[in-house]
PDB file of N, CA and C in Angstrom:
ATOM      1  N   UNK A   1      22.110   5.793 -49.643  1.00  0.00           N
ATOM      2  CA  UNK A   1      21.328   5.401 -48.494  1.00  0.00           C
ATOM      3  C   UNK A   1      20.926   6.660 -47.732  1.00  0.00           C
ATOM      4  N   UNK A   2      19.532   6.736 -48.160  1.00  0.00           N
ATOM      5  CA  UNK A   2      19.272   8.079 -46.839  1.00  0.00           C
ATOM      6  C   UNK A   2      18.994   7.770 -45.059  1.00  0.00           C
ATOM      7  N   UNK A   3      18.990   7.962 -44.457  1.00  0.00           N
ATOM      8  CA  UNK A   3      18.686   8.366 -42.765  1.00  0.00           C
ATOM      9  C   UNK A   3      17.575   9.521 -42.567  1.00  0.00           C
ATOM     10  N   UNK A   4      16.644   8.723 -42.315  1.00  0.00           N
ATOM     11  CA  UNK A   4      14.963   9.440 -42.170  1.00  0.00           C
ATOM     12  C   UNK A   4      15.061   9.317 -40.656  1.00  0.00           C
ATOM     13  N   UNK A   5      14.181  10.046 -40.033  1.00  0.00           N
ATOM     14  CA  UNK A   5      13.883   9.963 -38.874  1.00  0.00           C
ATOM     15  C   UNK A   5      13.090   8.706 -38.289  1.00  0.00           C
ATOM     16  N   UNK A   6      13.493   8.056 -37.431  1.00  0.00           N
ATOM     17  CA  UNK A   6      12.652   7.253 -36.885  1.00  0.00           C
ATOM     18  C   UNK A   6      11.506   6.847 -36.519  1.00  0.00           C
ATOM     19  N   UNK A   7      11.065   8.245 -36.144  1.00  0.00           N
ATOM     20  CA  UNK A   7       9.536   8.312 -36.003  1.00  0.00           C
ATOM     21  C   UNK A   7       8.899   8.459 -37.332  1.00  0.00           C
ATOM     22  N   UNK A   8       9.026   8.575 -38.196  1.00  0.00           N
ATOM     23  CA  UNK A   8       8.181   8.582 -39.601  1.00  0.00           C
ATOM     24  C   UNK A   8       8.925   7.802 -40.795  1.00  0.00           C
ATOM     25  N   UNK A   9      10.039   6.594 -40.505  1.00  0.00           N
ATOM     26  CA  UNK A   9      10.253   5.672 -41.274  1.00  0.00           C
ATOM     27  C   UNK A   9      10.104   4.442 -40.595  1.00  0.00           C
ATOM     28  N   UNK A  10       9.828   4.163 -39.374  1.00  0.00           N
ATOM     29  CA  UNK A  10       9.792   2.841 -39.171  1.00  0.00           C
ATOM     30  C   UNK A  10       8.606   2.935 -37.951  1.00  0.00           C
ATOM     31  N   UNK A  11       7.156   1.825 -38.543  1.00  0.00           N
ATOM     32  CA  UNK A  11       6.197   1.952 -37.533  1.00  0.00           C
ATOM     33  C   UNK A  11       6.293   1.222 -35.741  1.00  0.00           C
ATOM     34  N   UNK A  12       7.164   0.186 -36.176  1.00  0.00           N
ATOM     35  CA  UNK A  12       7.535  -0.548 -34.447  1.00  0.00           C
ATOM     36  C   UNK A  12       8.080   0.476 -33.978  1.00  0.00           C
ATOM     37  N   UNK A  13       9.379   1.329 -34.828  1.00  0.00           N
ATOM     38  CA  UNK A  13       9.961   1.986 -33.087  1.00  0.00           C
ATOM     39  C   UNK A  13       8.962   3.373 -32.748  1.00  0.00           C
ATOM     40  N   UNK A  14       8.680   3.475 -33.353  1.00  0.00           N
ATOM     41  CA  UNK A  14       7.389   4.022 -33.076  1.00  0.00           C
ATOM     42  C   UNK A  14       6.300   4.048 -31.861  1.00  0.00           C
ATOM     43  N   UNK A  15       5.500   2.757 -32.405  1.00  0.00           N
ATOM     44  CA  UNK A  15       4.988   2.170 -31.080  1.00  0.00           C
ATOM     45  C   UNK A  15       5.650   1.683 -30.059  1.00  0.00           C
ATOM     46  N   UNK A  16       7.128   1.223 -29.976  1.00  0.00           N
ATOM     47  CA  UNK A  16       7.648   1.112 -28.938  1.00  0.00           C
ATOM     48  C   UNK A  16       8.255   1.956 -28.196  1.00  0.00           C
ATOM     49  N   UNK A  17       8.368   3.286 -28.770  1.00  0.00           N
ATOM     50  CA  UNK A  17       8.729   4.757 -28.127  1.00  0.00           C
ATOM     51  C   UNK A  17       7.433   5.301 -27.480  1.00  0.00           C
ATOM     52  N   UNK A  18       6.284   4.827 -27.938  1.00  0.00           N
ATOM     53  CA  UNK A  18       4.877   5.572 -27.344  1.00  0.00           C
ATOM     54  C   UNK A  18       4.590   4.638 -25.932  1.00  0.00           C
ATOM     55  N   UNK A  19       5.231   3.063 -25.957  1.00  0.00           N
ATOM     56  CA  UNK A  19       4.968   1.930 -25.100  1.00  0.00           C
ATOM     57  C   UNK A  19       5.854   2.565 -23.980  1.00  0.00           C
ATOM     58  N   UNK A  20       7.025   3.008 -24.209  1.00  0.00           N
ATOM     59  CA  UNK A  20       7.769   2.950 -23.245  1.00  0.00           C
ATOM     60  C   UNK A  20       7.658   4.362 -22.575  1.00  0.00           C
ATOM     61  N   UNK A  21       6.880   4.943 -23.286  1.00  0.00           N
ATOM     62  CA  UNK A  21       7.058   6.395 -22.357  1.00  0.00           C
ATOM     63  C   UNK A  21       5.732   6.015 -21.472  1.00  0.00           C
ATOM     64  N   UNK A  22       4.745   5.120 -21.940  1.00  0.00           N
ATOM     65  CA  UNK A  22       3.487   5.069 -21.086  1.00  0.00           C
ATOM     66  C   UNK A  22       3.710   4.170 -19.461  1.00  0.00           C
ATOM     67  N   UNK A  23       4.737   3.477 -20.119  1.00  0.00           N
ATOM     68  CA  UNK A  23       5.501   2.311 -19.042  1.00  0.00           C
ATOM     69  C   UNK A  23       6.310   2.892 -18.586  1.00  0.00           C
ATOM     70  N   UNK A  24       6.786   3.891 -17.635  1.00  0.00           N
ATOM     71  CA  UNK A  24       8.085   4.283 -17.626  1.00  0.00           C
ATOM     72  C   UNK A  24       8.295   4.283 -15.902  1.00  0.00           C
ATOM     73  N   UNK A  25       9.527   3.160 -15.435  1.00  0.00           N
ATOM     74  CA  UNK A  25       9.508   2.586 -14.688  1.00  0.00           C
ATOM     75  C   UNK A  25      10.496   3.161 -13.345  1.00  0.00           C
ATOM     76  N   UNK A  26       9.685   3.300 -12.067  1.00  0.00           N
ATOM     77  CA  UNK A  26      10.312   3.878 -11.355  1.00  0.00           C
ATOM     78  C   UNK A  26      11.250   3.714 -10.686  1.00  0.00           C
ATOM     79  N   UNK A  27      12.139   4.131 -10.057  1.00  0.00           N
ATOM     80  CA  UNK A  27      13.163   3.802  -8.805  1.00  0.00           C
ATOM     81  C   UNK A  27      13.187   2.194  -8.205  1.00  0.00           C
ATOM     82  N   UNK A  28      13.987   1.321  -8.273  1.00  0.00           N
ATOM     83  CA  UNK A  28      13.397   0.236  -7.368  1.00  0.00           C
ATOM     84  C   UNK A  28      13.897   0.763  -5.878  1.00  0.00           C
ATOM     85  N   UNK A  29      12.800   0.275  -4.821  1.00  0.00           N
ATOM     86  CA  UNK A  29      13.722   0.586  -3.241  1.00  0.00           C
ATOM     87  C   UNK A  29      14.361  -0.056  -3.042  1.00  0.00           C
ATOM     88  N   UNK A  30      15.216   0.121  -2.558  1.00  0.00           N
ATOM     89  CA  UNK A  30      16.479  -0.711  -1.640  1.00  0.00           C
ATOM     90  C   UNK A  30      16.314  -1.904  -0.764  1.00  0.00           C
ATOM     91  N   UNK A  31      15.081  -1.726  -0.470  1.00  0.00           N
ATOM     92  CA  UNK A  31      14.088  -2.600   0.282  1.00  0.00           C
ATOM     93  C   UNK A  31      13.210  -3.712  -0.392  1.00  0.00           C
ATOM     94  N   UNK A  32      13.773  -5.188  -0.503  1.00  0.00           N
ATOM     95  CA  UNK A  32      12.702  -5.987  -1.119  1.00  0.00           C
ATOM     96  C   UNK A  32      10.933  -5.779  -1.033  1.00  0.00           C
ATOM     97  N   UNK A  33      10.985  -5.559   0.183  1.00  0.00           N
ATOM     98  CA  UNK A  33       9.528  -6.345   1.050  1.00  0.00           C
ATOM     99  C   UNK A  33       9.068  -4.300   0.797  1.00  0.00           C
ATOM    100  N   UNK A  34       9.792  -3.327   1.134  1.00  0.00           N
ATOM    101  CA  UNK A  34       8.863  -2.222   1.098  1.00  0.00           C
ATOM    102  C   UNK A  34       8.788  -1.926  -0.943  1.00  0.00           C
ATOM    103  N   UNK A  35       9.766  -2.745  -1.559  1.00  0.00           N
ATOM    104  CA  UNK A  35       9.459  -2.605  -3.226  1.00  0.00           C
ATOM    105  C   UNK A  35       8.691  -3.298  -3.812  1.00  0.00           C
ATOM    106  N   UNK A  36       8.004  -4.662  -2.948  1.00  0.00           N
ATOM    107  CA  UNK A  36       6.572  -5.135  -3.241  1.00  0.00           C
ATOM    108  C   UNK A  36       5.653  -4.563  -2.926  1.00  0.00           C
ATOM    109  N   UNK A  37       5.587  -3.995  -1.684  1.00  0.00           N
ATOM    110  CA  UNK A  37       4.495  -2.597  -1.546  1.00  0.00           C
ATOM    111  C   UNK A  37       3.847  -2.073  -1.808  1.00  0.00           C
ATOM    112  N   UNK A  38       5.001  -1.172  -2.682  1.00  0.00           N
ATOM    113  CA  UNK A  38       5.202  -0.454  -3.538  1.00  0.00           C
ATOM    114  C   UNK A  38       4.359  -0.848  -4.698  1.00  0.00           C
ATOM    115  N   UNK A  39       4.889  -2.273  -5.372  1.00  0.00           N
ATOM    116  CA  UNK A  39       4.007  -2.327  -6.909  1.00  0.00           C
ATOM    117  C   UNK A  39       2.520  -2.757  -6.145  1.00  0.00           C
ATOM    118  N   UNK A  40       2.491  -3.662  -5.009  1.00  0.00           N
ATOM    119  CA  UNK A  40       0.800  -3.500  -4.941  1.00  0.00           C
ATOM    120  C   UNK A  40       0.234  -2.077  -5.043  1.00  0.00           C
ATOM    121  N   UNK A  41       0.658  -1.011  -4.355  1.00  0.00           N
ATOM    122  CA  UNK A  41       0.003   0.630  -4.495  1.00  0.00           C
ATOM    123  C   UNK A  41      -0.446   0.573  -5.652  1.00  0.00           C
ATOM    124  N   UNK A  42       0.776   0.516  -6.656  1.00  0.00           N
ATOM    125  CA  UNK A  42       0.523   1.003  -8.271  1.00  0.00           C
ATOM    126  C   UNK A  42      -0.488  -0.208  -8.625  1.00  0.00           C
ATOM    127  N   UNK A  43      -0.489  -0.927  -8.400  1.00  0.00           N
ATOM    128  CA  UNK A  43      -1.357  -2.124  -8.831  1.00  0.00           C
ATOM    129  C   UNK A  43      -3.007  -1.341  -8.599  1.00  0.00           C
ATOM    130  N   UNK A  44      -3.337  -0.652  -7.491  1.00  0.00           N
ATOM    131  CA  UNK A  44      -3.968  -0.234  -6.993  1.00  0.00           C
ATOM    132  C   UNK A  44      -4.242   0.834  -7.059  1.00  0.00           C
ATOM    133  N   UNK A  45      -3.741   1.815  -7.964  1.00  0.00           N
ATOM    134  CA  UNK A  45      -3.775   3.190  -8.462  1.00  0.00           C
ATOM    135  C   UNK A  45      -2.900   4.010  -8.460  1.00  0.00           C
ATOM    136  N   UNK A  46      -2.406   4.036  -6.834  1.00  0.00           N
ATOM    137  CA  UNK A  46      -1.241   5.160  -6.244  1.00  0.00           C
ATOM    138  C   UNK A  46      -0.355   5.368  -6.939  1.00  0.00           C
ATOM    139  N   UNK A  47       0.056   6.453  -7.458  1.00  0.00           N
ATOM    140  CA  UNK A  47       1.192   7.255  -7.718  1.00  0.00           C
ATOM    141  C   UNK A  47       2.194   7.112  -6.785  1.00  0.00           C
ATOM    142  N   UNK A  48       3.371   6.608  -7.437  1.00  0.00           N
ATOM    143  CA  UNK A  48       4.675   6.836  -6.365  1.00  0.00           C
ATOM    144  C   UNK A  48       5.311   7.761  -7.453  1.00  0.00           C
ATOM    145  N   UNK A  49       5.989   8.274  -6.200  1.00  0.00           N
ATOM    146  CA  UNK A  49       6.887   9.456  -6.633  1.00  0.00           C
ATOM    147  C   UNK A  49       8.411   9.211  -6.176  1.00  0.00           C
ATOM    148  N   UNK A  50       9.608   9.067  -6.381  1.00  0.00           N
ATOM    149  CA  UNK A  50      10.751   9.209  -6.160  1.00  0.00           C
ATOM    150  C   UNK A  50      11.329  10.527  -5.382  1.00  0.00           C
ATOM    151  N   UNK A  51      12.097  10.440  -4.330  1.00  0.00           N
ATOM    152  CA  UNK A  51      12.780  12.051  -4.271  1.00  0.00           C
ATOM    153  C   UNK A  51      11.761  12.783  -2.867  1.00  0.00           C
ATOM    154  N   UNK A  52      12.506  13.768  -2.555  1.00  0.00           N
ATOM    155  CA  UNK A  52      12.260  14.349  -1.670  1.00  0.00           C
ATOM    156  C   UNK A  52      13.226  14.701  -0.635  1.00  0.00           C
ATOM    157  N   UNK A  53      12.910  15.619   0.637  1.00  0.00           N
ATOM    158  CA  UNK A  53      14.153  15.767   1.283  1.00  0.00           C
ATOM    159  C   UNK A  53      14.475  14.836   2.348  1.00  0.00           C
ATOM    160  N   UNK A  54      13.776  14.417   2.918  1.00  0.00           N
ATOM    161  CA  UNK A  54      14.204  12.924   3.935  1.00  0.00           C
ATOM    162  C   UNK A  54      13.725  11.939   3.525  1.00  0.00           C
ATOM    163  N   UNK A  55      12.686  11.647   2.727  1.00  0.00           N
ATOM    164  CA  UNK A  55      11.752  10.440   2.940  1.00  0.00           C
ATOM    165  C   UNK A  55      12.806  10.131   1.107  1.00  0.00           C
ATOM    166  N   UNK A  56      12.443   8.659   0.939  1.00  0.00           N
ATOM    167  CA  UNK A  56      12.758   8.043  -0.302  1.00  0.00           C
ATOM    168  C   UNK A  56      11.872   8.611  -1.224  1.00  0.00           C
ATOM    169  N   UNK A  57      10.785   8.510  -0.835  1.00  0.00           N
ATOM    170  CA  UNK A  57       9.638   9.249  -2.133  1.00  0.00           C
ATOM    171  C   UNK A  57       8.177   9.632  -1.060  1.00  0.00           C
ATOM    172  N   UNK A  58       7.420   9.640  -1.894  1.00  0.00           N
ATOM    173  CA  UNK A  58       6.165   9.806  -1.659  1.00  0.00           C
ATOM    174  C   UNK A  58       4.558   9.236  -1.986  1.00  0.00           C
ATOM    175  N   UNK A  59       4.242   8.277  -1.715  1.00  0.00           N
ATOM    176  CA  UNK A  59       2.785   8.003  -2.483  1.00  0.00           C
ATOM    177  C   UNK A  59       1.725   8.336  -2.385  1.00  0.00           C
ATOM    178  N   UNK A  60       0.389   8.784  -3.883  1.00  0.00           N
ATOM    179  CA  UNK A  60      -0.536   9.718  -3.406  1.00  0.00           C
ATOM    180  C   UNK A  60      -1.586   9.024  -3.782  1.00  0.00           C
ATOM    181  N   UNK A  61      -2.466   8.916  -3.076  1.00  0.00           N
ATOM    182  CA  UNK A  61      -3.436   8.382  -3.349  1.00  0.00           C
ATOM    183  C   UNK A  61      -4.583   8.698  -4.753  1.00  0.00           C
ATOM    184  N   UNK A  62      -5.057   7.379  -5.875  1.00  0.00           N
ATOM    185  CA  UNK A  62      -5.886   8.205  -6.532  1.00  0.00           C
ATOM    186  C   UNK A  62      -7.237   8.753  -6.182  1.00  0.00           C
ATOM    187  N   UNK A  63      -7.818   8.608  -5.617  1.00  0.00           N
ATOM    188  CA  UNK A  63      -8.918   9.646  -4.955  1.00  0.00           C
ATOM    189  C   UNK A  63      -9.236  10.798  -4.668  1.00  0.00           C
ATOM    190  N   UNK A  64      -8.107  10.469  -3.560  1.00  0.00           N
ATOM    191  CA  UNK A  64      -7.467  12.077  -3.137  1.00  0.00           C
ATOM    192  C   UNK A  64      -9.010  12.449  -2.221  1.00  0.00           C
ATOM    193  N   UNK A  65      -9.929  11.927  -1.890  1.00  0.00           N
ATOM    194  CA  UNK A  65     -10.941  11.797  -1.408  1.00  0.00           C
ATOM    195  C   UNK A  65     -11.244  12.582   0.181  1.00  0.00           C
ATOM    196  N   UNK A  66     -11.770  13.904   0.321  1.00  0.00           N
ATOM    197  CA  UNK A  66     -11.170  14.641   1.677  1.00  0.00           C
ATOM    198  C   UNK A  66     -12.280  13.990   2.595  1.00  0.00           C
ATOM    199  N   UNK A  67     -13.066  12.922   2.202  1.00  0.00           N
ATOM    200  CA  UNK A  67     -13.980  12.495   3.246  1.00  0.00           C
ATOM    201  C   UNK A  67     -13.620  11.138   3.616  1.00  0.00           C
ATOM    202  N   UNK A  68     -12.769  11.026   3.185  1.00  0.00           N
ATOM    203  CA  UNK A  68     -11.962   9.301   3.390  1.00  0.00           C
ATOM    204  C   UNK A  68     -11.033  10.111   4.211  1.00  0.00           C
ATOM    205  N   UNK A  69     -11.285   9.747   5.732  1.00  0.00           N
ATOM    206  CA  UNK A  69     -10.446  10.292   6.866  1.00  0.00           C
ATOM    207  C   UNK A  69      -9.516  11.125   6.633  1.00  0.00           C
ATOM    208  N   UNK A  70     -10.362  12.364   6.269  1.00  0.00           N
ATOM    209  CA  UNK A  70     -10.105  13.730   6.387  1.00  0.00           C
ATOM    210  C   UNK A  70      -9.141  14.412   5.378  1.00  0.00           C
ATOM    211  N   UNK A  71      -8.945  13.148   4.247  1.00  0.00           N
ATOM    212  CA  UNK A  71      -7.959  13.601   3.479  1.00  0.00           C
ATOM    213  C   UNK A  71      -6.337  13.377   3.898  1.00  0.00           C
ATOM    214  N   UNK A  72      -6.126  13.112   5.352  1.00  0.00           N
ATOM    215  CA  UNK A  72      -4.861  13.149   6.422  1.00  0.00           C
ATOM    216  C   UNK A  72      -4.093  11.972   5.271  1.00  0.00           C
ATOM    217  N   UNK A  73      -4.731  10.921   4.620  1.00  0.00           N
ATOM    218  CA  UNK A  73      -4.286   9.641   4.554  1.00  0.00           C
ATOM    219  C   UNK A  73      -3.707   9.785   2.759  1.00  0.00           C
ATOM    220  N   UNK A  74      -4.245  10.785   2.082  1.00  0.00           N
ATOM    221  CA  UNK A  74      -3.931  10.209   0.895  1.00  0.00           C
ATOM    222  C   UNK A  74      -2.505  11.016  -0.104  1.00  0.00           C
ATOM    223  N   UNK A  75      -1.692  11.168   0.822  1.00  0.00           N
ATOM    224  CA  UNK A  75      -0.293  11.195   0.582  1.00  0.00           C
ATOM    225  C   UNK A  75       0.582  10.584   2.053  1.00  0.00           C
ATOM    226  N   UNK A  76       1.733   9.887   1.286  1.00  0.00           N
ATOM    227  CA  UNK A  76       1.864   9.082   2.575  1.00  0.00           C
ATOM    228  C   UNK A  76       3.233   8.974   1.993  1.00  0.00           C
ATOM    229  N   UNK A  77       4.228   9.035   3.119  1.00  0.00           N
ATOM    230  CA  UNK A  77       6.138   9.232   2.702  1.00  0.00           C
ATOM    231  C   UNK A  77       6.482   7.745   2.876  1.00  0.00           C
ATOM    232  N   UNK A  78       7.569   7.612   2.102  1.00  0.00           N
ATOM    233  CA  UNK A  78       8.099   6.245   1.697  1.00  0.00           C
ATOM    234  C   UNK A  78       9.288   6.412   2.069  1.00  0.00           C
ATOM    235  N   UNK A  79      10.136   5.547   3.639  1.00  0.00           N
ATOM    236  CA  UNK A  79      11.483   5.850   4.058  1.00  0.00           C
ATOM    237  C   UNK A  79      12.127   5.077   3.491  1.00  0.00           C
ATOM    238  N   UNK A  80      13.644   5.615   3.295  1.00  0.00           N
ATOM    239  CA  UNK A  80      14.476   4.821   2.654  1.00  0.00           C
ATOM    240  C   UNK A  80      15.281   3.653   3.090  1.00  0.00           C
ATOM    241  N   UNK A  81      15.216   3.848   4.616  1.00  0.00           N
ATOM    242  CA  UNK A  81      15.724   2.880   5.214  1.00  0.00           C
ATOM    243  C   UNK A  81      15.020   2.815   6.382  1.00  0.00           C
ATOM    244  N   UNK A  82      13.824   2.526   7.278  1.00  0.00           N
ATOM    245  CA  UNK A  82      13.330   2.765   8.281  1.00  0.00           C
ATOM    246  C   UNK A  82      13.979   1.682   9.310  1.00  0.00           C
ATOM    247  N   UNK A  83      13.418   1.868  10.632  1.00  0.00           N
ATOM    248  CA  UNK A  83      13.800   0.979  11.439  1.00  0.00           C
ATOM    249  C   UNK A  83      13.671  -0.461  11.146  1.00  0.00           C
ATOM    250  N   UNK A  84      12.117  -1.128  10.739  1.00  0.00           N
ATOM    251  CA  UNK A  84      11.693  -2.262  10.659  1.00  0.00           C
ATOM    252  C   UNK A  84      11.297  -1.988   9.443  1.00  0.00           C
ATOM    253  N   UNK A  85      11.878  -2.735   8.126  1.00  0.00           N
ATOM    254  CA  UNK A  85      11.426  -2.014   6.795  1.00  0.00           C
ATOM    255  C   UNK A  85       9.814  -3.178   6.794  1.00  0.00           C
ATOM    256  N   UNK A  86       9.836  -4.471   7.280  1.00  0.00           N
ATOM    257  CA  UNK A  86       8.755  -5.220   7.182  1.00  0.00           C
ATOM    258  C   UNK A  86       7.172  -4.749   7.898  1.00  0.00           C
ATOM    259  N   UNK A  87       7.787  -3.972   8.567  1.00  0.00           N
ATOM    260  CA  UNK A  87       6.549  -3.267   9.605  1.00  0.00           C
ATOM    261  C   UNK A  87       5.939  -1.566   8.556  1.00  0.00           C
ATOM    262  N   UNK A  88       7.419  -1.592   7.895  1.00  0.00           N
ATOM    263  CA  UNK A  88       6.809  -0.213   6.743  1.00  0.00           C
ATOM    264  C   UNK A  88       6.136  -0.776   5.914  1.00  0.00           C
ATOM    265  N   UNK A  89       6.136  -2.151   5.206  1.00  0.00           N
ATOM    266  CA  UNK A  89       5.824  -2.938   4.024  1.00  0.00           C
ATOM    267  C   UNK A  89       4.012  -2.420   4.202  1.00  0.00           C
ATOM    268  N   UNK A  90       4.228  -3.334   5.750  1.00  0.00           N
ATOM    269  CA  UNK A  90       3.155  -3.662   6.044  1.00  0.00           C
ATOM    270  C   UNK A  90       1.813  -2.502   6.205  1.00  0.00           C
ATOM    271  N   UNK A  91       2.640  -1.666   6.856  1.00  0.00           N
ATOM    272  CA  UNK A  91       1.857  -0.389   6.901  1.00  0.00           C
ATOM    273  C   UNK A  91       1.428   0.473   5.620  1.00  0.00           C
ATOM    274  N   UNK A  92       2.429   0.177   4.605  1.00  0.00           N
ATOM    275  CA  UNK A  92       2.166   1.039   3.470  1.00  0.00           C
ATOM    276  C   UNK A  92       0.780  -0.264   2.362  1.00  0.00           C
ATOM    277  N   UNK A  93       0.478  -1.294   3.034  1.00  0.00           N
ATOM    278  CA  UNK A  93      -0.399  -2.295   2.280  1.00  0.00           C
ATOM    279  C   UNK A  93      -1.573  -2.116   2.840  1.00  0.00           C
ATOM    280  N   UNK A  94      -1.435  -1.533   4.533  1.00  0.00           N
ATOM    281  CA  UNK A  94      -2.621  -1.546   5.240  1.00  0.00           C
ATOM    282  C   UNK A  94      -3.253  -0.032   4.912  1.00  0.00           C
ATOM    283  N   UNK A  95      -2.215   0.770   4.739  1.00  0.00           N
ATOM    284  CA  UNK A  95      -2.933   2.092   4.118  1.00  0.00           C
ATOM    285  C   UNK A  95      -3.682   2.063   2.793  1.00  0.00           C
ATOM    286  N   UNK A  96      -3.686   1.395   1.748  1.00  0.00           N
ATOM    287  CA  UNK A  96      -3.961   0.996   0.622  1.00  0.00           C
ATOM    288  C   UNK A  96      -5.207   0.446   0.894  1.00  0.00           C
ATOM    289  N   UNK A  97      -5.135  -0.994   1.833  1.00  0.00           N
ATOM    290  CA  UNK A  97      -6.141  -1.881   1.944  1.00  0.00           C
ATOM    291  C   UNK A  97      -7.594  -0.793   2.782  1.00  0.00           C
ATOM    292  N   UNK A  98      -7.035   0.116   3.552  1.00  0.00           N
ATOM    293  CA  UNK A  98      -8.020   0.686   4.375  1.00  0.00           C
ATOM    294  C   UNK A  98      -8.749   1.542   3.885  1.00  0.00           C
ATOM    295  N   UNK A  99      -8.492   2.443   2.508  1.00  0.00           N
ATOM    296  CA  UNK A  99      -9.050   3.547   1.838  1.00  0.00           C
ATOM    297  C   UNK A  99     -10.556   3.463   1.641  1.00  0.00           C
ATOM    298  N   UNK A 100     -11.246   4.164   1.988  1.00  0.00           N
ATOM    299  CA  UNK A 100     -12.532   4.266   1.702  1.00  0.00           C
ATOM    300  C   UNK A 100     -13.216   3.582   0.332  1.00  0.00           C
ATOM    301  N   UNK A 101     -12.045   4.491  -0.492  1.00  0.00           N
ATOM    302  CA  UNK A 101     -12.558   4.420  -1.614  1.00  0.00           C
ATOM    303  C   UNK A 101     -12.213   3.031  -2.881  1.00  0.00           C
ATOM    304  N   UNK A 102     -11.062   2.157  -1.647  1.00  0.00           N
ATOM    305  CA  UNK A 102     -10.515   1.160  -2.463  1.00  0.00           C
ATOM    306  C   UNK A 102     -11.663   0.068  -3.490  1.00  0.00           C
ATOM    307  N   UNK A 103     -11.869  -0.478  -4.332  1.00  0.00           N
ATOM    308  CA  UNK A 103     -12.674  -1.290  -4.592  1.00  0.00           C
ATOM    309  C   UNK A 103     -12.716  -2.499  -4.279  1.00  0.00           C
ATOM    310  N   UNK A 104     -11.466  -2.784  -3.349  1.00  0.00           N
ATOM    311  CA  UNK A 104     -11.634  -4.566  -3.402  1.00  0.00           C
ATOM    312  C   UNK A 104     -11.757  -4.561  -1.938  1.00  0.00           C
ATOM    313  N   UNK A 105     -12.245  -3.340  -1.198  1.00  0.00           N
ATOM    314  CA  UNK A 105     -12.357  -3.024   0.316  1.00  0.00           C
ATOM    315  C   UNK A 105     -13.774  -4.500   0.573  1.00  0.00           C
ATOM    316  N   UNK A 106     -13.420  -5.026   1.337  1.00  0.00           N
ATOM    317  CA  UNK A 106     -14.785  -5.768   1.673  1.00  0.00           C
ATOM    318  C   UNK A 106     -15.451  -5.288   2.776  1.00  0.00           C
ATOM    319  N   UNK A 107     -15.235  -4.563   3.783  1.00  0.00           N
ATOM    320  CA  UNK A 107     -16.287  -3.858   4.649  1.00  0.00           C
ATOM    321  C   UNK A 107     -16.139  -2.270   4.935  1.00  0.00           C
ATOM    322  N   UNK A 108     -16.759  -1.776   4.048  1.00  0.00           N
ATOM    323  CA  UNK A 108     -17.421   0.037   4.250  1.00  0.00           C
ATOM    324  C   UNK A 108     -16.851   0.060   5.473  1.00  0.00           C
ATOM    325  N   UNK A 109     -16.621   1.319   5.586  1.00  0.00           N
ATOM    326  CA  UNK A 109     -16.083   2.031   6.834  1.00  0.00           C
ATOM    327  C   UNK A 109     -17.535   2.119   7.678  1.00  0.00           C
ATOM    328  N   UNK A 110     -17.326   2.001   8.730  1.00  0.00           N
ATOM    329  CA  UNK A 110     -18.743   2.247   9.594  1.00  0.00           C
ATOM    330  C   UNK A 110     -18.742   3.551  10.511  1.00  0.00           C
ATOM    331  N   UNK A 111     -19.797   4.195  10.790  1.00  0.00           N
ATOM    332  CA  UNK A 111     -19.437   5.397  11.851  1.00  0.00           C
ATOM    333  C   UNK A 111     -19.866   4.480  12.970  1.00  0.00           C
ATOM    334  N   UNK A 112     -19.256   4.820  14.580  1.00  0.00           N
ATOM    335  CA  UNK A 112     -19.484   5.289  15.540  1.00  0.00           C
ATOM    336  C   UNK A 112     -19.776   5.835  16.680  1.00  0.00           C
ATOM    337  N   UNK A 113     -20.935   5.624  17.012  1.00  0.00           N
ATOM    338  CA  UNK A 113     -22.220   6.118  17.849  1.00  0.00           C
ATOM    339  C   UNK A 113     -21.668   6.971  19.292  1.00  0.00           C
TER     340      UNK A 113
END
């Protein structure tokens, strides 16, 4: 009985080694309501990131857009335990929902007069 390598004797684990590195699943928060958030962002493009020195992680916007209010908006810290985690939920859905560049935005940003 020989022992071949995996990757060039068997085609599933294969594709399921290429599946799982493409899927590869982050941190859950500690926080129900800020770890739904969370998957709307990714639902929505954003990169979350794990880690950092105070904050739980970090999320970056895909745009990255410096004319979508000034650029200020498209990295944004994720606390690990905040005061009101439902008021973070909320804020981290309304940052998402507000992006210039979101597609399911239903009213353009307007200027100002």
């Amino acid at each position: 009985m020989s022992i071949g390598c995996h990757l060039t004797t068997n085609d599933k684990i294969i594709i399921n080694t290429i599946e799982s590195e493409n899927c590869m699943a982050r941190k859950k928060h500690p926080n129900k309501d800020i770890d739904k958030a969370l998957e709307y962002a990714e639902k929505h493009g954003w990169r979350v990131e794990t880690g950092g020195s105070h904050a739980w992680g970090k999320m970056y916007c895909p745009y990255n857009d410096k004319e979508c209010r000034c650029g200020e908006f498209c990295i944004a810290s994720i606390w690990s335990s905040p005061r009101n985690a439902g008021n973070h939920a909320r804020q981290i859905r309304r940052l998402i929902n507000n992006c210039k560049n979101n597609p399911d935005k239903k009213f353009p940003h307007t200027k100002r007069d």
